[in-house]
Protein backbone atom coordinates (compact mmCIF):
# COMPACT_ATOMS: atom_id res chain seq x y z
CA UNK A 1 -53.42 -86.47 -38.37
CA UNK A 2 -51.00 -88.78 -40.00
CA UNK A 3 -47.47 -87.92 -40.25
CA UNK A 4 -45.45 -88.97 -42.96
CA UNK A 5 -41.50 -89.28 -42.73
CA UNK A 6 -39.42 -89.49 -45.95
CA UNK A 7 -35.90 -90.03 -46.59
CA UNK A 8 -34.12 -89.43 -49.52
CA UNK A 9 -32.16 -92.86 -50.36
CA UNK A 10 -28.57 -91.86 -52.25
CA UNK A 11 -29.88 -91.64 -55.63
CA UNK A 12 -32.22 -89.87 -55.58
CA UNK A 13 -30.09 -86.97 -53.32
CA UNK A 14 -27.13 -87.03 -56.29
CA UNK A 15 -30.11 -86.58 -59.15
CA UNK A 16 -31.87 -83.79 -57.01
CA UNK A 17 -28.18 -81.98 -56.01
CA UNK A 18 -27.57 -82.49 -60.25
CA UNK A 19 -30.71 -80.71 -60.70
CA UNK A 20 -29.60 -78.02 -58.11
CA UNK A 21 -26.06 -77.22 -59.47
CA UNK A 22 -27.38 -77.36 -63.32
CA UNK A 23 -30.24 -74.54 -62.83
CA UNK A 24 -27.59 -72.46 -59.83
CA UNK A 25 -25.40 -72.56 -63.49
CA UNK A 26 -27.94 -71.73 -66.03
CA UNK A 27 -29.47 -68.70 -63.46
CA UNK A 28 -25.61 -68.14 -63.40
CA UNK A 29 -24.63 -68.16 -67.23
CA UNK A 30 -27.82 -66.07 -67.84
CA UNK A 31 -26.88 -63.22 -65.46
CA UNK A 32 -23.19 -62.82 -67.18
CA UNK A 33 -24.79 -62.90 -70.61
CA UNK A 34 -26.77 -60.28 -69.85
CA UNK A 35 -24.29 -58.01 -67.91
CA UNK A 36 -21.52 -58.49 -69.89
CA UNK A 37 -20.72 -56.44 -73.01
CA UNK A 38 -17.55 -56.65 -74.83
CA UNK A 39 -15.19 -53.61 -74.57
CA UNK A 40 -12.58 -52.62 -77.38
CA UNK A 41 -9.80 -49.91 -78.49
CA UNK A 42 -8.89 -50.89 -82.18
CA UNK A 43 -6.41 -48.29 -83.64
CA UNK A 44 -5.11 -48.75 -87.18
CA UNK A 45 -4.28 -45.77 -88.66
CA UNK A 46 -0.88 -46.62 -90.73
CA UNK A 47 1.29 -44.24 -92.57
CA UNK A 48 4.40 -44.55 -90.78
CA UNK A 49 6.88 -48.01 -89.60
CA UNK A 50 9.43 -47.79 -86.89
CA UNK A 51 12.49 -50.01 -86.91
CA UNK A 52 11.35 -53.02 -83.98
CA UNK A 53 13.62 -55.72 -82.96
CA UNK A 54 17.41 -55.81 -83.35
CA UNK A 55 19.62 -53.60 -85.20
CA UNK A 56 23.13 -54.44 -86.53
CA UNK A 57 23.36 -51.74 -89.03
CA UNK A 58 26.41 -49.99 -89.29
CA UNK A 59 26.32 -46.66 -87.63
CA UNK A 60 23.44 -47.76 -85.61
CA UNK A 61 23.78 -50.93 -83.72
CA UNK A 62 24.51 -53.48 -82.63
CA UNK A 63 21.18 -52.31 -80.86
CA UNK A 64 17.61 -53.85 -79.18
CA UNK A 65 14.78 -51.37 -80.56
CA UNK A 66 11.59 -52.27 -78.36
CA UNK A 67 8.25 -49.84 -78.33
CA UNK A 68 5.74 -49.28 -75.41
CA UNK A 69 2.08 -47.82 -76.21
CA UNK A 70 0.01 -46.00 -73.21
CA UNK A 71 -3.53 -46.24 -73.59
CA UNK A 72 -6.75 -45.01 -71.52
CA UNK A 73 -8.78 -46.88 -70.40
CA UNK A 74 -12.19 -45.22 -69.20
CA UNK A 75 -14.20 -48.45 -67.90
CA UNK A 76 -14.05 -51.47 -65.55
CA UNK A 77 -13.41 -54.21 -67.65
CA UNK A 78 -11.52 -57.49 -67.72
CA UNK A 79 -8.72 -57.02 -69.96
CA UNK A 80 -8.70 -60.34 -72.01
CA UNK A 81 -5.97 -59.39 -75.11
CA UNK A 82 -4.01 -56.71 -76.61
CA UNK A 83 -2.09 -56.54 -80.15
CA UNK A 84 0.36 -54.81 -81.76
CA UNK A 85 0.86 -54.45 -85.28
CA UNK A 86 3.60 -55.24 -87.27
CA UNK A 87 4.78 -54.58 -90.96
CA UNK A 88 6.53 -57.55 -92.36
CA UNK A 89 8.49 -61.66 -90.96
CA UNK A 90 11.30 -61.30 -88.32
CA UNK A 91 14.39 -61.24 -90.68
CA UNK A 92 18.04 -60.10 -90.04
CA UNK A 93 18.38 -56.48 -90.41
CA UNK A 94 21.33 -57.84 -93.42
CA UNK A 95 20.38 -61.22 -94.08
CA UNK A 96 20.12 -61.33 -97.80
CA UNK A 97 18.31 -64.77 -97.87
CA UNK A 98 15.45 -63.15 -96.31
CA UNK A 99 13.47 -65.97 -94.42
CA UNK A 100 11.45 -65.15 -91.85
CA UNK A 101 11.86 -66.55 -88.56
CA UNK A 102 10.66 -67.96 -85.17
CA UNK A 103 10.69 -65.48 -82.33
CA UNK A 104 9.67 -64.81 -78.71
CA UNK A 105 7.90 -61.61 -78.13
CA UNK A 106 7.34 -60.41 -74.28
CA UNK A 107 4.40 -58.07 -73.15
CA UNK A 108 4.98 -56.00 -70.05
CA UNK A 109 2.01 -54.06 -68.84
CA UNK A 110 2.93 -50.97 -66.80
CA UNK A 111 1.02 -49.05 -64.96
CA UNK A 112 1.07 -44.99 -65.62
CA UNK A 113 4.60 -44.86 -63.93
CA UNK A 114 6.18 -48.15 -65.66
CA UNK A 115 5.77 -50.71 -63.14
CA UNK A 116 5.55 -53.85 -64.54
CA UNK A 117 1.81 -55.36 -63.16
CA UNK A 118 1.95 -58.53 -65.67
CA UNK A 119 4.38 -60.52 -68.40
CA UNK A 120 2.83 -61.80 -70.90
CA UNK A 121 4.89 -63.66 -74.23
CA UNK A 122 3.96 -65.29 -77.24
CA UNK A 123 5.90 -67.39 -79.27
CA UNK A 124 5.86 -66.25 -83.65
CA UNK A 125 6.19 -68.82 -85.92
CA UNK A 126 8.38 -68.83 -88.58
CA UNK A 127 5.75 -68.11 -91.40
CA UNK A 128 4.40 -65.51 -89.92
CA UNK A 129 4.55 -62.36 -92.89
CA UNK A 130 3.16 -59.37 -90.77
CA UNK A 131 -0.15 -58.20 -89.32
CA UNK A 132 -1.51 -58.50 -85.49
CA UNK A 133 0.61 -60.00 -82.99
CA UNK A 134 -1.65 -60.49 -79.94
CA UNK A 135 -1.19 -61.24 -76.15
CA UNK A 136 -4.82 -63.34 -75.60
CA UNK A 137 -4.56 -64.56 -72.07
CA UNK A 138 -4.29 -61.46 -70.19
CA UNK A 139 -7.06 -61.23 -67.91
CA UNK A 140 -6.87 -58.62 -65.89
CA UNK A 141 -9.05 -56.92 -64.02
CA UNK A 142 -8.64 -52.79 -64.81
CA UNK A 143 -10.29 -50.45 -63.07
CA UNK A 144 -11.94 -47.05 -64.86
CA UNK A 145 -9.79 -44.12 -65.76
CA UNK A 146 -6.29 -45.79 -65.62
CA UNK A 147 -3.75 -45.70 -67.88
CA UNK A 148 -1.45 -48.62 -68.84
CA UNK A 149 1.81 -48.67 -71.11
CA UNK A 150 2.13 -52.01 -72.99
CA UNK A 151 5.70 -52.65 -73.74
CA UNK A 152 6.98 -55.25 -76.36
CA UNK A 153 10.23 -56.75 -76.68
CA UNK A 154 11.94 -58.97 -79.17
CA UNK A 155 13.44 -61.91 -76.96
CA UNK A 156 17.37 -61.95 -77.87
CA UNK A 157 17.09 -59.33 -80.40
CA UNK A 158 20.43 -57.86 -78.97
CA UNK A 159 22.08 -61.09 -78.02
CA UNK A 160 21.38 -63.35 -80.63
CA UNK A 161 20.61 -62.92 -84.69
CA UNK A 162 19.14 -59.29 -84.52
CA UNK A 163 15.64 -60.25 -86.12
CA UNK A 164 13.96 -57.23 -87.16
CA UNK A 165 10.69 -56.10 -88.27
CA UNK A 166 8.65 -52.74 -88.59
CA UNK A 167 5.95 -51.42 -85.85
CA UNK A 168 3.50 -49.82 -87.48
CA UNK A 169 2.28 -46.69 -86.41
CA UNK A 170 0.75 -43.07 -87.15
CA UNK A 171 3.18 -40.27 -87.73
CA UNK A 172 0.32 -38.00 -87.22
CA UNK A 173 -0.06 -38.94 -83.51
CA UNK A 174 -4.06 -39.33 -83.89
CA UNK A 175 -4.73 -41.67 -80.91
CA UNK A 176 -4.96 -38.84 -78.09
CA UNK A 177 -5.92 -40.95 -75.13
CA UNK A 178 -1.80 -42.26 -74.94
CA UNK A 179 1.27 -42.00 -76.08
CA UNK A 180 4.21 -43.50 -77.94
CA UNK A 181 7.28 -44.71 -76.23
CA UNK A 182 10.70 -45.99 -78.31
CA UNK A 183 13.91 -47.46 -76.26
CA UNK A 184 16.81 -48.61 -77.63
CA UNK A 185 18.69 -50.96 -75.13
CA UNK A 186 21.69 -53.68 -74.71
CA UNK A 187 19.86 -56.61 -73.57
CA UNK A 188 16.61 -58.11 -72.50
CA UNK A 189 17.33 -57.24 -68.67
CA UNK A 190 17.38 -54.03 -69.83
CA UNK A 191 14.50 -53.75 -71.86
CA UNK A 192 12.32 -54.90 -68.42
CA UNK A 193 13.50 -51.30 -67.07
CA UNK A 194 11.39 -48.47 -67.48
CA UNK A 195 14.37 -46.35 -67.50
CA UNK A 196 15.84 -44.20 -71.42
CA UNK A 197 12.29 -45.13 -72.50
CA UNK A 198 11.78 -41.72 -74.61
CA UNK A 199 8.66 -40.20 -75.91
CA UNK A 200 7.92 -40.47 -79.22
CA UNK A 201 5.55 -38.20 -81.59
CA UNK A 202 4.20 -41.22 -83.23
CA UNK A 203 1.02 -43.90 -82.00
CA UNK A 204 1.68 -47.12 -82.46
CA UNK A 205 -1.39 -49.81 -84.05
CA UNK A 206 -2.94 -51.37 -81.03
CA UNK A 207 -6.28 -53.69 -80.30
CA UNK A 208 -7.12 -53.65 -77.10
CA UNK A 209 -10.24 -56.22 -76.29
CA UNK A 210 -11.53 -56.64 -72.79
CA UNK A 211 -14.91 -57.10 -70.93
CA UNK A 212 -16.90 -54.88 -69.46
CA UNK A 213 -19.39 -55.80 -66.64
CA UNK A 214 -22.82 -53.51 -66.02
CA UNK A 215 -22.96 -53.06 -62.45
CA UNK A 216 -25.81 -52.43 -60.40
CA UNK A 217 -26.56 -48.74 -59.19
CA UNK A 218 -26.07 -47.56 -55.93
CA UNK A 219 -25.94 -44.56 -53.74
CA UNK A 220 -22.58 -43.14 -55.14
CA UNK A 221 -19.98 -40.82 -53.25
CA UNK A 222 -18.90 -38.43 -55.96
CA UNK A 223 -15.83 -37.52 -54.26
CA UNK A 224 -12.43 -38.62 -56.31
CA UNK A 225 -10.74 -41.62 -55.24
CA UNK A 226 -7.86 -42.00 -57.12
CA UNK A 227 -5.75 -39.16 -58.76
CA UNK A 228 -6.70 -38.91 -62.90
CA UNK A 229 -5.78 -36.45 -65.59
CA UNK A 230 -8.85 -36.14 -68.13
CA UNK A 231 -8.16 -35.16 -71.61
CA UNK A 232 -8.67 -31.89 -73.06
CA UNK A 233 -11.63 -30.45 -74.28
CA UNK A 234 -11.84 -29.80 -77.36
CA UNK A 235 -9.68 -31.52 -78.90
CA UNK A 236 -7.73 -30.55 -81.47
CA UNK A 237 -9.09 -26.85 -80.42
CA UNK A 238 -8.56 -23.09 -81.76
CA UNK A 239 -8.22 -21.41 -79.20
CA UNK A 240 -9.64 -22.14 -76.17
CA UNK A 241 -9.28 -25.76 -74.26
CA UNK A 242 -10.56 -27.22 -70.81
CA UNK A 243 -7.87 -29.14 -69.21
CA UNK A 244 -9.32 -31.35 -66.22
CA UNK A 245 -7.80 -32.96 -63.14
CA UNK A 246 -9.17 -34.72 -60.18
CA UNK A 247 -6.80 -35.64 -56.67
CA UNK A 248 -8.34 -37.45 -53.79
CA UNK A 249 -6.41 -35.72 -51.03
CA UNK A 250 -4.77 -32.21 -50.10
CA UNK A 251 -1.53 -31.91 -52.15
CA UNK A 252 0.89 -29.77 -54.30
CA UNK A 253 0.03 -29.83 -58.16
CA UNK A 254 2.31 -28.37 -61.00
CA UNK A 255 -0.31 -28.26 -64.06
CA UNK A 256 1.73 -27.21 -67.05
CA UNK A 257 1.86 -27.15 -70.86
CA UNK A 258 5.18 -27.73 -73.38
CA UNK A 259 5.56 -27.97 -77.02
CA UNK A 260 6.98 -30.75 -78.70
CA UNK A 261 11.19 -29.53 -77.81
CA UNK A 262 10.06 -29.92 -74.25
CA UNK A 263 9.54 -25.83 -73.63
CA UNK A 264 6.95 -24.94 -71.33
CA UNK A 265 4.59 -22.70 -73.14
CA UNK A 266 2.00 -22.57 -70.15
CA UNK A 267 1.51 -22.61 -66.13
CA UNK A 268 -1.61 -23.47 -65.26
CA UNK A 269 -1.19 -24.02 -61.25
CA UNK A 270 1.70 -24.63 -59.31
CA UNK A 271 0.03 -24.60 -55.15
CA UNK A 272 -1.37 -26.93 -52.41
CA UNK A 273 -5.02 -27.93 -53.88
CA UNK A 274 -7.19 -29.42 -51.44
CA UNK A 275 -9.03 -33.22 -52.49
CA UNK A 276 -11.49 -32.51 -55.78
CA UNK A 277 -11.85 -32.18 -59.18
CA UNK A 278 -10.31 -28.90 -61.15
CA UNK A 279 -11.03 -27.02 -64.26
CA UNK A 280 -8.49 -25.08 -66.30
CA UNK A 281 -9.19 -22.91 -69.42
CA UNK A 282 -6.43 -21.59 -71.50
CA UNK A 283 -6.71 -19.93 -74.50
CA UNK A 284 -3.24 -20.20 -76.76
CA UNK A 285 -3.91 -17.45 -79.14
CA UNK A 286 -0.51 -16.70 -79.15
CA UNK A 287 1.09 -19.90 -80.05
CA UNK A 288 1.14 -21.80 -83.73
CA UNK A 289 -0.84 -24.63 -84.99
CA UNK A 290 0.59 -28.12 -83.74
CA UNK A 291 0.68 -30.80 -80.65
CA UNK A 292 1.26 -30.05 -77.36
CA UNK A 293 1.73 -31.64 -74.17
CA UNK A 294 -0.06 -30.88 -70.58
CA UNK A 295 1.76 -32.91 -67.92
CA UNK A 296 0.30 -33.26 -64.32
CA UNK A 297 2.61 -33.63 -61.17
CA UNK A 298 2.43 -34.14 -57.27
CA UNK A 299 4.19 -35.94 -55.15
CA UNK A 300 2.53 -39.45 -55.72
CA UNK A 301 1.11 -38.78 -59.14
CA UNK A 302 2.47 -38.20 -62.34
CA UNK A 303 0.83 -38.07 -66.07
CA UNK A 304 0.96 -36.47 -69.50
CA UNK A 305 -1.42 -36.14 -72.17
CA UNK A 306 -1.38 -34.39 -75.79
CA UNK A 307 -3.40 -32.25 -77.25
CA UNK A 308 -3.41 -30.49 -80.62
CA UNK A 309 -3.71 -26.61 -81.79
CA UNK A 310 -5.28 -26.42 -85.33
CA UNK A 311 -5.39 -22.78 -86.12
C-alpha cells in the first residue's frame, strides 16, 4: 500500500486558516442572532416638568437642581443606553435673549444603595430644543432583579452660567417598578454624593434599551441568591395586596409600610428570618385611597417600593 505524504506550502495554510476563521465567525454571528433579543423600558407619560440644571432665581438659588430615576430591571441583559427626557434648550434661568446653549451632562449609575458602578457624559449641542438626551455607550452587563438609580447632572450648572431646562416627568407617579429622586446641591463634587438626595412623588421620562441573551436551561437551584424586594400584587389594589421578599441567608428583616408624610401605617415583620422567599398579605381597609410605600431593611440590604390604594 502506497503512502502518500502532503504538506501544505504557505499559501495554501493562510487560504485554508481564512476559510477557518470566516465560517468559526458566521457559526458565531448566527448563534448571537438567534439568542439575542432586544430588551427595553420606554416611559413617557408627561404631565408634569421639574426645574433641572441651575437655579439663580431669587429666593431660590444660586442652586444645582440634578434628578436620579431608579428603575427595575427583571432580566440579564447588556445595558447598551438610557435617556432622559427633557422639556425645552439649556438657557439661563434670567437670560432674556434666550439662546440655547452647549452643555455637559454626566450619568452616574448607582446601584440600589447609590454607589456609583459607571460615569457616563454626553456633550449637548447648542441647538438642541428638547426631547431625549441619551447615554448610548453604556454596556453593562446587569444581572436579573436589580435595581439601578440613574443620576443626571448639569456640568457647572452651579459654578458657571446656571443653564436650566425642565425634566419631564409624571406627577401621577405611574412607573411603579422605581422611584423619583430630586437634589439640590452646591457643586458638581457634590452632586457625585448620594447624600440630601430626597424622594420625590413624581417619575421621571426614561428609555432604557439593553440586550437580553436566551440562555440555555439547566438543572436550576431555586434557592435565593441575592436579597430582592418584588413588587406588590395587585397593584394599584382595594384592599388586599401580596408584598414579596426573598434573602439568601439567616438575618433580621423590618418589612414595613408608610404613607406619603413618611408615617408608618403597617408592620409586616420585624424578626430573624432564616434564607428564602416570604409572602405578606395585608389588607388596608382602614386607610384612604392613595400611594404608599413598603420599605425592606436588614443589615446588608435596603429597598423601597410604591404601591397604590384605589378605593
Amino acid at each position: 500500500m502506497r503512502q502518500f505524504n502532503y504538506t501544505f506550502h504557505s499559501t495554501e495554510k493562510n487560504i485554508l486558516q481564512k476559510l477557518a476563521l470566516i465560517i468559526l465567525v458566521s457559526i458565531s454571528v448566527s448563534f448571537t442572532t438567534l439568542n439575542a433579543q432586544s430588551y427595553e423600558i420606554l416611559f413617557d407619560t408627561h404631565n408634569a416638568s421639574g426645574w433641572f440644571g441651575g437655579d439663580n432665581r431669587p429666593g431660590f438659588g444660586p442652586r444645582h437642581v440634578g434628578i436620579s430615576q431608579s428603575v427595575l430591571i427583571d432580566s440579564a441583559i447588556t445595558l447598551n443606553s438610557f435617556a432622559f427626557d427633557f422639556t425645552s434648550r439649556f438657557d439661563y434661568a434670567e437670560n432674556p435673549d434666550g439662546f440655547g446653549h452647549e452643555v455637559t451632562l454626566t450619568l452616574n449609575i448607582r446601584n440600589n444603595l447609590g454607589v456609583i458602578l459607571q460615569t457616563e457624559q454626553v456633550v449637548v449641542p447648542a441647538s438642541y430644543e428638547g426631547g431625549w438626551i441619551t447615554w448610548s455607550n453604556i454596556n453593562m452587563n446587569v444581572a436579573a432583579n436589580t435595581t439601578l438609580i440613574f443620576s443626571v447632572y448639569l456640568v457647572g450648572a452651579y459654578d458657571l452660567n446656571q443653564y436650566r431646562t425642565g425634566n419631564k416627568a409624571d406627577a401621577n407617579a405611574s412607573y411603579l417598578e422605581g422611584e423619583r429622586y430630586v437634589k439640590y446641591g452646591i457643586s458638581d463634587a457634590d452632586m457625585e454624593l448620594w447624600t440630601d438626595w430626597f424622594l420625590h412623588t413624581w417619575d421621571s421620562n426614561f428609555w432604557l434599551q439593553g440586550t437580553l441573551l436566551i440562555l440555555p436551561v439547566e438543572e436550576v437551584d431555586l434557592s435565593p441568591t441575592v436579597y430582592s424586594l418584588s413588587q406588590n400584587y395587585p397593584n394599584p389594589f382595594n384592599p388586599n395586596t401580596t408584598i414579596s421578599f426573598s434573602i439568601p441567608e439567616a438575618t433580621f428583616v423590618i418589612l414595613e409600610a408608610f404613607n406619603t408624610l413618611g408615617e408608618k401605617v403597617a408592620v409586616f415583620a420585624s424578626e430573624e428570618l432564616t434564607a428564602g422567599t416570604y409572602k405578606y398579605n395585608w389588607n388596608a381597609i382602614d386607610l384612604p385611597s392613595g400611594i404608599y410605600f413598603y420599605q425592606i431593611q436588614t443589615p446588608n440590604f435596603t429597598q423601597t417600593k410604591k404601591m397604590i390604594l384605589l378605593k
